[in-house]
PDB file of N, CA and C in Angstrom:
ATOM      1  N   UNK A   1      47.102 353.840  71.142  1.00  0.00           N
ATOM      2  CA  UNK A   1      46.244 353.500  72.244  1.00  0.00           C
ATOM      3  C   UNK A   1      45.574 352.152  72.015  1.00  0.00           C
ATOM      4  N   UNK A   2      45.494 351.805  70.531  1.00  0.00           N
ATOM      5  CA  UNK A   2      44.948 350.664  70.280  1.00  0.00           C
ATOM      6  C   UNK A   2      45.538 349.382  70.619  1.00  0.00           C
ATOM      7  N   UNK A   3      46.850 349.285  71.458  1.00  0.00           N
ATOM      8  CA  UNK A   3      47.327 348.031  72.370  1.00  0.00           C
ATOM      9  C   UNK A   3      47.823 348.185  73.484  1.00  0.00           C
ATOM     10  N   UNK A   4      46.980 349.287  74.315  1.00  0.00           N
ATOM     11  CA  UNK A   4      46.921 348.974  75.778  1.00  0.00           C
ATOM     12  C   UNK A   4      46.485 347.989  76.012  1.00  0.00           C
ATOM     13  N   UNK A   5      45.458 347.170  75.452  1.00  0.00           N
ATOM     14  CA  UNK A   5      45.299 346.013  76.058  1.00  0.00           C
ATOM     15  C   UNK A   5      46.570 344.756  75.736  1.00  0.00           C
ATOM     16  N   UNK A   6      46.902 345.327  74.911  1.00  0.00           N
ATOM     17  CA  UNK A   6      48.412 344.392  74.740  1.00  0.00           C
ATOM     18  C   UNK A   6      49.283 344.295  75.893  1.00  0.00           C
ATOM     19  N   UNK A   7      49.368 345.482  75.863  1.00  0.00           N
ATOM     20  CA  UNK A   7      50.244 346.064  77.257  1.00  0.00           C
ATOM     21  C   UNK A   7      50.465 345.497  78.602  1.00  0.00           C
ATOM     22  N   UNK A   8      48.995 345.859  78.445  1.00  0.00           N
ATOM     23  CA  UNK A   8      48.800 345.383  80.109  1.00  0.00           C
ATOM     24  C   UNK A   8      49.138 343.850  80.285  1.00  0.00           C
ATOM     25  N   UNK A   9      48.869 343.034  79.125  1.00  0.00           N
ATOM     26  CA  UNK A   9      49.117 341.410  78.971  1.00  0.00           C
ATOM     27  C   UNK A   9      50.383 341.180  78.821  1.00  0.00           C
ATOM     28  N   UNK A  10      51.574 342.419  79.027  1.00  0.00           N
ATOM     29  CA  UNK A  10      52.826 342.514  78.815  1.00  0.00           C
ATOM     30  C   UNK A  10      53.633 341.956  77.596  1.00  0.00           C
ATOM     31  N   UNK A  11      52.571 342.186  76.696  1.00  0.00           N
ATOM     32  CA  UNK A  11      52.909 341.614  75.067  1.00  0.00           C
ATOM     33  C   UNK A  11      53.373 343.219  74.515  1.00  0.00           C
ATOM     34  N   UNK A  12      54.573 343.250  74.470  1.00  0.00           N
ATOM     35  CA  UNK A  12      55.084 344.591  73.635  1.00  0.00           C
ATOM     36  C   UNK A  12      55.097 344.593  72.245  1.00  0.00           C
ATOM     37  N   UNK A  13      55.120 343.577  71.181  1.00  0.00           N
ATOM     38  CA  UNK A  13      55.829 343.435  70.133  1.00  0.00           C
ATOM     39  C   UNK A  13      55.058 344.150  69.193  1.00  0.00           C
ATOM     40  N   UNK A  14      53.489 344.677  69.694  1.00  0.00           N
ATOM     41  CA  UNK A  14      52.801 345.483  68.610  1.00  0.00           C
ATOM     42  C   UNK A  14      52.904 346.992  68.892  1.00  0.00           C
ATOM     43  N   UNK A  15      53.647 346.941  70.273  1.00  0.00           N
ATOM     44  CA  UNK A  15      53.315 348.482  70.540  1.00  0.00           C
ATOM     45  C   UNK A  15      54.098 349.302  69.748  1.00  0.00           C
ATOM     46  N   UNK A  16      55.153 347.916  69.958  1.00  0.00           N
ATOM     47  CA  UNK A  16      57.235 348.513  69.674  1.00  0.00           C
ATOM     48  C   UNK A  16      56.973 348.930  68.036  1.00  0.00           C
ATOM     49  N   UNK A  17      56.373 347.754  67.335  1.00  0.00           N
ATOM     50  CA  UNK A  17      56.511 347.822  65.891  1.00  0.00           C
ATOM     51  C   UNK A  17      55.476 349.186  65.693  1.00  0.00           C
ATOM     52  N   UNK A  18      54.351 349.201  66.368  1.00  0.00           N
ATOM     53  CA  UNK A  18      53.346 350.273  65.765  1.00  0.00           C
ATOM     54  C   UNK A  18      54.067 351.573  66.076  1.00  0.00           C
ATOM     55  N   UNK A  19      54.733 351.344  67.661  1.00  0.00           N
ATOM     56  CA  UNK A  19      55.462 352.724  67.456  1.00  0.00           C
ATOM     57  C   UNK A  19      56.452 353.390  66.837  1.00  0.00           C
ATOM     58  N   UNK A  20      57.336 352.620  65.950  1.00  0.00           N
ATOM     59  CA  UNK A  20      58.443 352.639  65.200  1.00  0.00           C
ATOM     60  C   UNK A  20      57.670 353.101  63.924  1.00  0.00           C
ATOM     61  N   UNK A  21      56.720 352.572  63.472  1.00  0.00           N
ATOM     62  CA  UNK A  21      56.104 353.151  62.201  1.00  0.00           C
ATOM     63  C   UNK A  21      55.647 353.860  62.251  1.00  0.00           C
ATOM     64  N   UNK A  22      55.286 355.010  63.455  1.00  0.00           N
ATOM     65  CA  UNK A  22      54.770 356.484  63.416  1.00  0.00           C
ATOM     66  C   UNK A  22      55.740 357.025  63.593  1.00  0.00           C
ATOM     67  N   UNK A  23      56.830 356.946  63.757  1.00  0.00           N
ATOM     68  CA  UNK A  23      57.837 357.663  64.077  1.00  0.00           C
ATOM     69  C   UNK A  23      57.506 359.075  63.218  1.00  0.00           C
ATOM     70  N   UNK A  24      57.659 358.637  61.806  1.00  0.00           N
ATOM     71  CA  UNK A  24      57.027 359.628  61.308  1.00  0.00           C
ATOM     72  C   UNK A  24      56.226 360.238  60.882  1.00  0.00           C
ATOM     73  N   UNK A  25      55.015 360.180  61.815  1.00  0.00           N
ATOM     74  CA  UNK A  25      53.931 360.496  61.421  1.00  0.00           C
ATOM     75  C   UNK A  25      53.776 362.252  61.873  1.00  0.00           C
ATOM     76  N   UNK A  26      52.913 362.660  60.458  1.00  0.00           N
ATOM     77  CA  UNK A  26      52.989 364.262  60.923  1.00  0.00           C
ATOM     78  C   UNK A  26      52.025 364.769  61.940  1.00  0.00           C
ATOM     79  N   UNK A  27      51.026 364.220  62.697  1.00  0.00           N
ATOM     80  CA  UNK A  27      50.461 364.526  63.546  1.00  0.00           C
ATOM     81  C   UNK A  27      50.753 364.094  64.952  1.00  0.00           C
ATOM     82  N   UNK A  28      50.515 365.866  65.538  1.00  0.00           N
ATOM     83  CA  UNK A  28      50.974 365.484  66.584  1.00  0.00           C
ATOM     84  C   UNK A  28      49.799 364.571  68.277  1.00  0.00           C
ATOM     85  N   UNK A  29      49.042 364.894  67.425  1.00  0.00           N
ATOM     86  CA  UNK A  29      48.213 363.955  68.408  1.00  0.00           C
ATOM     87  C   UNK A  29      48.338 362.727  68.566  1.00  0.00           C
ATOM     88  N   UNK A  30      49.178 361.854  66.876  1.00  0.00           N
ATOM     89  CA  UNK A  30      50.019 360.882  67.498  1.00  0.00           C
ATOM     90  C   UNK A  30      51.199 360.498  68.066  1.00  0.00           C
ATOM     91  N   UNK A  31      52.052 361.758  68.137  1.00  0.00           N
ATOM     92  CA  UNK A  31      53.188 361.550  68.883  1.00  0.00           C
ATOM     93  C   UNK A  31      52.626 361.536  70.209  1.00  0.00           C
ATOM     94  N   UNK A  32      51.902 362.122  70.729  1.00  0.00           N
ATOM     95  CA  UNK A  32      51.014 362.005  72.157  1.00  0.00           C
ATOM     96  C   UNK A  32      51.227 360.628  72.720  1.00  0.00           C
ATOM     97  N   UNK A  33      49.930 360.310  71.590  1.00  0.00           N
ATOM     98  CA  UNK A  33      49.470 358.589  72.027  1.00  0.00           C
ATOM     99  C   UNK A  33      50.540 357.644  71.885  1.00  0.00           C
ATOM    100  N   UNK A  34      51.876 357.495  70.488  1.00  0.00           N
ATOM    101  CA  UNK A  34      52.669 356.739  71.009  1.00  0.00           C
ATOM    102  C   UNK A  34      53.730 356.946  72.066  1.00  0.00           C
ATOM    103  N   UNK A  35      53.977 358.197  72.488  1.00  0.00           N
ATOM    104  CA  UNK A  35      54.521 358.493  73.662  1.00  0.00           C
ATOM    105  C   UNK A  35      54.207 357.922  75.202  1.00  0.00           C
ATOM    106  N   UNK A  36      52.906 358.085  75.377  1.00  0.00           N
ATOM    107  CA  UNK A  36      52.102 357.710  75.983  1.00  0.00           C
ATOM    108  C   UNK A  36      52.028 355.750  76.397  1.00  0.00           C
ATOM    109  N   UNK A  37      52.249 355.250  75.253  1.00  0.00           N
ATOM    110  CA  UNK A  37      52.018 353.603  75.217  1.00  0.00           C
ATOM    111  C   UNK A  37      53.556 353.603  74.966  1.00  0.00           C
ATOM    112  N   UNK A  38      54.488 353.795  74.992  1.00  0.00           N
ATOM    113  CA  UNK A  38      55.818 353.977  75.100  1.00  0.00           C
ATOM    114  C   UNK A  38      55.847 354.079  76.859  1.00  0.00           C
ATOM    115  N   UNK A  39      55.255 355.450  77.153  1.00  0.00           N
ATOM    116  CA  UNK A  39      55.646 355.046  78.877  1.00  0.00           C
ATOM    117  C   UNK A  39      55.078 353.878  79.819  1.00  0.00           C
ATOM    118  N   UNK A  40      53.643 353.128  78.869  1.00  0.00           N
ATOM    119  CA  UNK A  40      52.989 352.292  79.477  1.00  0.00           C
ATOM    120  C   UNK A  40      53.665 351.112  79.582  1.00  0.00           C
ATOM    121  N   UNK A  41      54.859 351.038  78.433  1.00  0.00           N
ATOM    122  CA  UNK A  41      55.388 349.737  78.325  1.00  0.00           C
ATOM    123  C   UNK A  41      56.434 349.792  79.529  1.00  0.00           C
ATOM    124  N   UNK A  42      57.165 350.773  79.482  1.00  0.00           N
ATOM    125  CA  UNK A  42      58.023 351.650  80.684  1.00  0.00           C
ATOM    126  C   UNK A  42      57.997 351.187  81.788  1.00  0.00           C
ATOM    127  N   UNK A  43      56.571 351.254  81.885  1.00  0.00           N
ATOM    128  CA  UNK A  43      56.035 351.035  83.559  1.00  0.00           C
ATOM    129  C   UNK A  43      55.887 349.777  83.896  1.00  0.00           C
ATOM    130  N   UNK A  44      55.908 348.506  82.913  1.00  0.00           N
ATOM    131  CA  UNK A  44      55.677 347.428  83.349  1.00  0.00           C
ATOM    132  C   UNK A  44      56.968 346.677  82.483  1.00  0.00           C
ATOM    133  N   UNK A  45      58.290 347.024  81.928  1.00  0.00           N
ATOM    134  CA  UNK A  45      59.145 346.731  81.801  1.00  0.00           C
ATOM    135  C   UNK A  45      60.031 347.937  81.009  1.00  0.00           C
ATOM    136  N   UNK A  46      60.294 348.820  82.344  1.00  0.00           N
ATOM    137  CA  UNK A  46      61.600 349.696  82.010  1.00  0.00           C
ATOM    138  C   UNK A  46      62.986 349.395  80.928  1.00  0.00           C
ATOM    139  N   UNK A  47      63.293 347.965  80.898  1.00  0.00           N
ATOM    140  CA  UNK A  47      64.290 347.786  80.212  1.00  0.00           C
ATOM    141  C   UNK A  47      63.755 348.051  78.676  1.00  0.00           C
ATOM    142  N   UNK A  48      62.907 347.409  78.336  1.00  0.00           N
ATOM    143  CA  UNK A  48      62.163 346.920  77.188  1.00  0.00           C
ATOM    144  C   UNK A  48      62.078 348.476  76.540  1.00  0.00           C
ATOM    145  N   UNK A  49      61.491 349.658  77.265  1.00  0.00           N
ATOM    146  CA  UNK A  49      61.027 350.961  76.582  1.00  0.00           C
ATOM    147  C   UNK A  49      62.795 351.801  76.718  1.00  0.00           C
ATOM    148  N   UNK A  50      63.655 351.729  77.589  1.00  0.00           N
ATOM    149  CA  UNK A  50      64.630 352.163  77.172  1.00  0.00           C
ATOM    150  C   UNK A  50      65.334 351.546  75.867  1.00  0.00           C
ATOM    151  N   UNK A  51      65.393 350.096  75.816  1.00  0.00           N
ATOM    152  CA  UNK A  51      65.950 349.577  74.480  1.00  0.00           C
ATOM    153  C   UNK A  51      65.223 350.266  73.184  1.00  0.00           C
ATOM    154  N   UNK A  52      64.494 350.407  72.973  1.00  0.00           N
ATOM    155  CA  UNK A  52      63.387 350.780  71.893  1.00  0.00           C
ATOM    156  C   UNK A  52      63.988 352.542  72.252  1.00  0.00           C
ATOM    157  N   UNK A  53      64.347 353.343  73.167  1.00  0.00           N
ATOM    158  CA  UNK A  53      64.217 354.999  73.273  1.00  0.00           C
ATOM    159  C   UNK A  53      65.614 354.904  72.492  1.00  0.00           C
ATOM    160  N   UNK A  54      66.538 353.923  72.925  1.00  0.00           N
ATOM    161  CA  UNK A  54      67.997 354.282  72.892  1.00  0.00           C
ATOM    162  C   UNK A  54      68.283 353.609  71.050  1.00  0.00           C
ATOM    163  N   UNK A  55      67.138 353.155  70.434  1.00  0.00           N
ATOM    164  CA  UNK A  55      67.160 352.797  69.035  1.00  0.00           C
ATOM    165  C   UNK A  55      66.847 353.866  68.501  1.00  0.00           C
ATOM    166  N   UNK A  56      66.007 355.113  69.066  1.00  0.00           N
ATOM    167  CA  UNK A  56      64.965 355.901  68.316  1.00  0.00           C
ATOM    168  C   UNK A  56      64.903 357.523  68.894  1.00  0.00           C
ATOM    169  N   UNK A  57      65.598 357.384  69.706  1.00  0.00           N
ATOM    170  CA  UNK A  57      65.466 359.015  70.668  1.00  0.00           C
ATOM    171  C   UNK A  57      66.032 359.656  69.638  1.00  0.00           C
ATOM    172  N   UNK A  58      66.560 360.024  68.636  1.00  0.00           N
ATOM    173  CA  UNK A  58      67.178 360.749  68.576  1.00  0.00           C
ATOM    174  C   UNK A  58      66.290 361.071  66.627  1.00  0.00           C
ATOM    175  N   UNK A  59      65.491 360.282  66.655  1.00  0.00           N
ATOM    176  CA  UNK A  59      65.119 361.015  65.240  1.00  0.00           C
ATOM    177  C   UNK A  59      62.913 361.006  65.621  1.00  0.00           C
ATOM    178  N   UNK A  60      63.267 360.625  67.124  1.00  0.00           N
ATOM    179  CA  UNK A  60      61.686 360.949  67.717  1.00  0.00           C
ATOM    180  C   UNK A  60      61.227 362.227  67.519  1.00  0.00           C
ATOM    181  N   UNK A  61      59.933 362.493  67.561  1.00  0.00           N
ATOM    182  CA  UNK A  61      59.614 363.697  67.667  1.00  0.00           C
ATOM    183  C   UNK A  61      59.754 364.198  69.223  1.00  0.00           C
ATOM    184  N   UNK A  62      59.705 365.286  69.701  1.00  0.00           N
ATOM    185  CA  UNK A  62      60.105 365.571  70.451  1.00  0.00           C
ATOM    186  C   UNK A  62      59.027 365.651  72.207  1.00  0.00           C
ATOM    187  N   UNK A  63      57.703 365.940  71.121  1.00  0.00           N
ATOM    188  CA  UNK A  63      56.764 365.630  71.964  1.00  0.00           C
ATOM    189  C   UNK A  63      56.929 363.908  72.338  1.00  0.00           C
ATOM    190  N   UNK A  64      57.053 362.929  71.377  1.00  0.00           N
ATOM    191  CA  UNK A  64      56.624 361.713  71.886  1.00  0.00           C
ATOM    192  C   UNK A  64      57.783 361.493  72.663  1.00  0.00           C
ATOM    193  N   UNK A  65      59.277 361.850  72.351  1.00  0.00           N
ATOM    194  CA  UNK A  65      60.199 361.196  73.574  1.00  0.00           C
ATOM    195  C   UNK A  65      59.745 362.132  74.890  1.00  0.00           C
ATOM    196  N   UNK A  66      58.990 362.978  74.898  1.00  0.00           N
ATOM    197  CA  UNK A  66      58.681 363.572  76.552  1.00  0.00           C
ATOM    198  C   UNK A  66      57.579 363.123  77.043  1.00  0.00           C
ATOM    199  N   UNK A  67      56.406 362.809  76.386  1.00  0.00           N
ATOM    200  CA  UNK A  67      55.679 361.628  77.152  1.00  0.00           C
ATOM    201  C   UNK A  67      55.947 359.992  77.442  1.00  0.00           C
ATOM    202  N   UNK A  68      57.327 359.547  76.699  1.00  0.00           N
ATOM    203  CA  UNK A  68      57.570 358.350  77.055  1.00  0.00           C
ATOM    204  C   UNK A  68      58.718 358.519  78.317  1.00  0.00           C
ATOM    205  N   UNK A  69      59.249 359.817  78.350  1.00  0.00           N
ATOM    206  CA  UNK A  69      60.303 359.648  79.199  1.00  0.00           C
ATOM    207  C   UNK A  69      59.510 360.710  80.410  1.00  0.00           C
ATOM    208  N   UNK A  70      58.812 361.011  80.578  1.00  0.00           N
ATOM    209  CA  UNK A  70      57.977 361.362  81.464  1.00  0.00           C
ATOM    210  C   UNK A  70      58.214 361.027  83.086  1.00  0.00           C
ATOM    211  N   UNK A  71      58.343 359.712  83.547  1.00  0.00           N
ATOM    212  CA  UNK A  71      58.522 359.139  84.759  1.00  0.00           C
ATOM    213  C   UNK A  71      60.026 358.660  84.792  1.00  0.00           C
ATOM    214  N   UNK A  72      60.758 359.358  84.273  1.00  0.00           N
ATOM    215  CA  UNK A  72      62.250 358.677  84.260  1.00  0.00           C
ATOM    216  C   UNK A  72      62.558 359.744  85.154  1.00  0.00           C
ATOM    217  N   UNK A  73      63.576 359.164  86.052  1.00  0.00           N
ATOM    218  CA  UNK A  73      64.439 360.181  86.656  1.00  0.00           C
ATOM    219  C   UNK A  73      65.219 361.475  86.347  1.00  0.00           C
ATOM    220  N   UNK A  74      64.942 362.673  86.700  1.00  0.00           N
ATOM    221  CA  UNK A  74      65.352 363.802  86.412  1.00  0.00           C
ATOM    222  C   UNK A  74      66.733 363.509  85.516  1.00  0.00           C
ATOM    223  N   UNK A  75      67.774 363.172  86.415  1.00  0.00           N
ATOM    224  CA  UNK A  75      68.982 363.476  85.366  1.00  0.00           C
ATOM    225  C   UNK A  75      68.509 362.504  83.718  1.00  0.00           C
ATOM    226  N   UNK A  76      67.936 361.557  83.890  1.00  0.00           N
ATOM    227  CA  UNK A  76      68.037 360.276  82.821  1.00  0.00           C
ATOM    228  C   UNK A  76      67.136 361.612  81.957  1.00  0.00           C
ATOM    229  N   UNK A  77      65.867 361.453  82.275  1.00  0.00           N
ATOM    230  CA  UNK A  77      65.514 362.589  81.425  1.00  0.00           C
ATOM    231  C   UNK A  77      66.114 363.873  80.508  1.00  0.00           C
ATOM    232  N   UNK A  78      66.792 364.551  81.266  1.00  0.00           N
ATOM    233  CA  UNK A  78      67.860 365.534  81.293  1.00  0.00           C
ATOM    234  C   UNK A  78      68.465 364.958  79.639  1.00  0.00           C
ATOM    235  N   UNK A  79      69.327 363.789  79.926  1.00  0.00           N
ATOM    236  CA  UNK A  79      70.362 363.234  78.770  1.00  0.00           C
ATOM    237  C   UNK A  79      69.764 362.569  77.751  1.00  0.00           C
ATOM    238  N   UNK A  80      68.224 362.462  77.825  1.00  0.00           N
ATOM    239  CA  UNK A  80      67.695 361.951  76.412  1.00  0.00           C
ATOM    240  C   UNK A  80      67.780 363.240  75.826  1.00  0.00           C
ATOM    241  N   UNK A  81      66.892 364.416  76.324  1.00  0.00           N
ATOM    242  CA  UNK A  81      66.501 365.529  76.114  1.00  0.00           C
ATOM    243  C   UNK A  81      67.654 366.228  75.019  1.00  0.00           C
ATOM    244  N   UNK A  82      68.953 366.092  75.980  1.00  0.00           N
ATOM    245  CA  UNK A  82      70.272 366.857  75.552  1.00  0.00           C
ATOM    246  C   UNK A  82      71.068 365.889  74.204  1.00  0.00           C
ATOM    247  N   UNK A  83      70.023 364.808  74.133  1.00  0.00           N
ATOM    248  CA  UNK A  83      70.973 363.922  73.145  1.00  0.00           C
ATOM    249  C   UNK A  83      72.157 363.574  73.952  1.00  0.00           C
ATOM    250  N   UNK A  84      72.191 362.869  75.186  1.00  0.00           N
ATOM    251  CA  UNK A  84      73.991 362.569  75.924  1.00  0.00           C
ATOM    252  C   UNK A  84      73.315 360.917  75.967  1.00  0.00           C
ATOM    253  N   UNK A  85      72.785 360.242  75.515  1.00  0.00           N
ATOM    254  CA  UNK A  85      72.186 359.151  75.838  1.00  0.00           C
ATOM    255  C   UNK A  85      73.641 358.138  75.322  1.00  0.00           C
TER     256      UNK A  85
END
């Protein structure tokens, strides 16, 4: 949460790196929050948060790929979920 204000200035490069280094983090209140600033980046450049999902979906926790993929279209959702990405 600590670079929403990044965000919004459409500067990703701390969100991407901070979120890559929790990947494994054992709490889940931070898979929340980087899930969360994962969909924020989403929303103001879709390409940018799929490149970063399609590096990382698959060893994410499971909570954080469902709050980043949250506003994606049913089927797209669907095939992160199922691993068909």
């Amino acid at each position: 949460m600590s670079t929403l204000h990044f965000i919004r200035q459409r500067q990703f490069d701390e969100t991407l790196a901070l979120s890559e280094r929790l990947i494994n983090d054992e709490e889940d209140l931070i898979h929340k929050a980087v899930g969360w600033m994962l969909r924020e980046v989403g929303n103001r450049d879709g390409k940018m948060e799929r490149v970063f999902l399609k590096a990382h979906y698959l060893t994410m926790p499971r909570t954080m790929l469902r709050y980043a993929i949250e506003k994606f279209p049913q089927v797209e959702r669907k095939k992160y979920l199922k691993s068909e990405i």
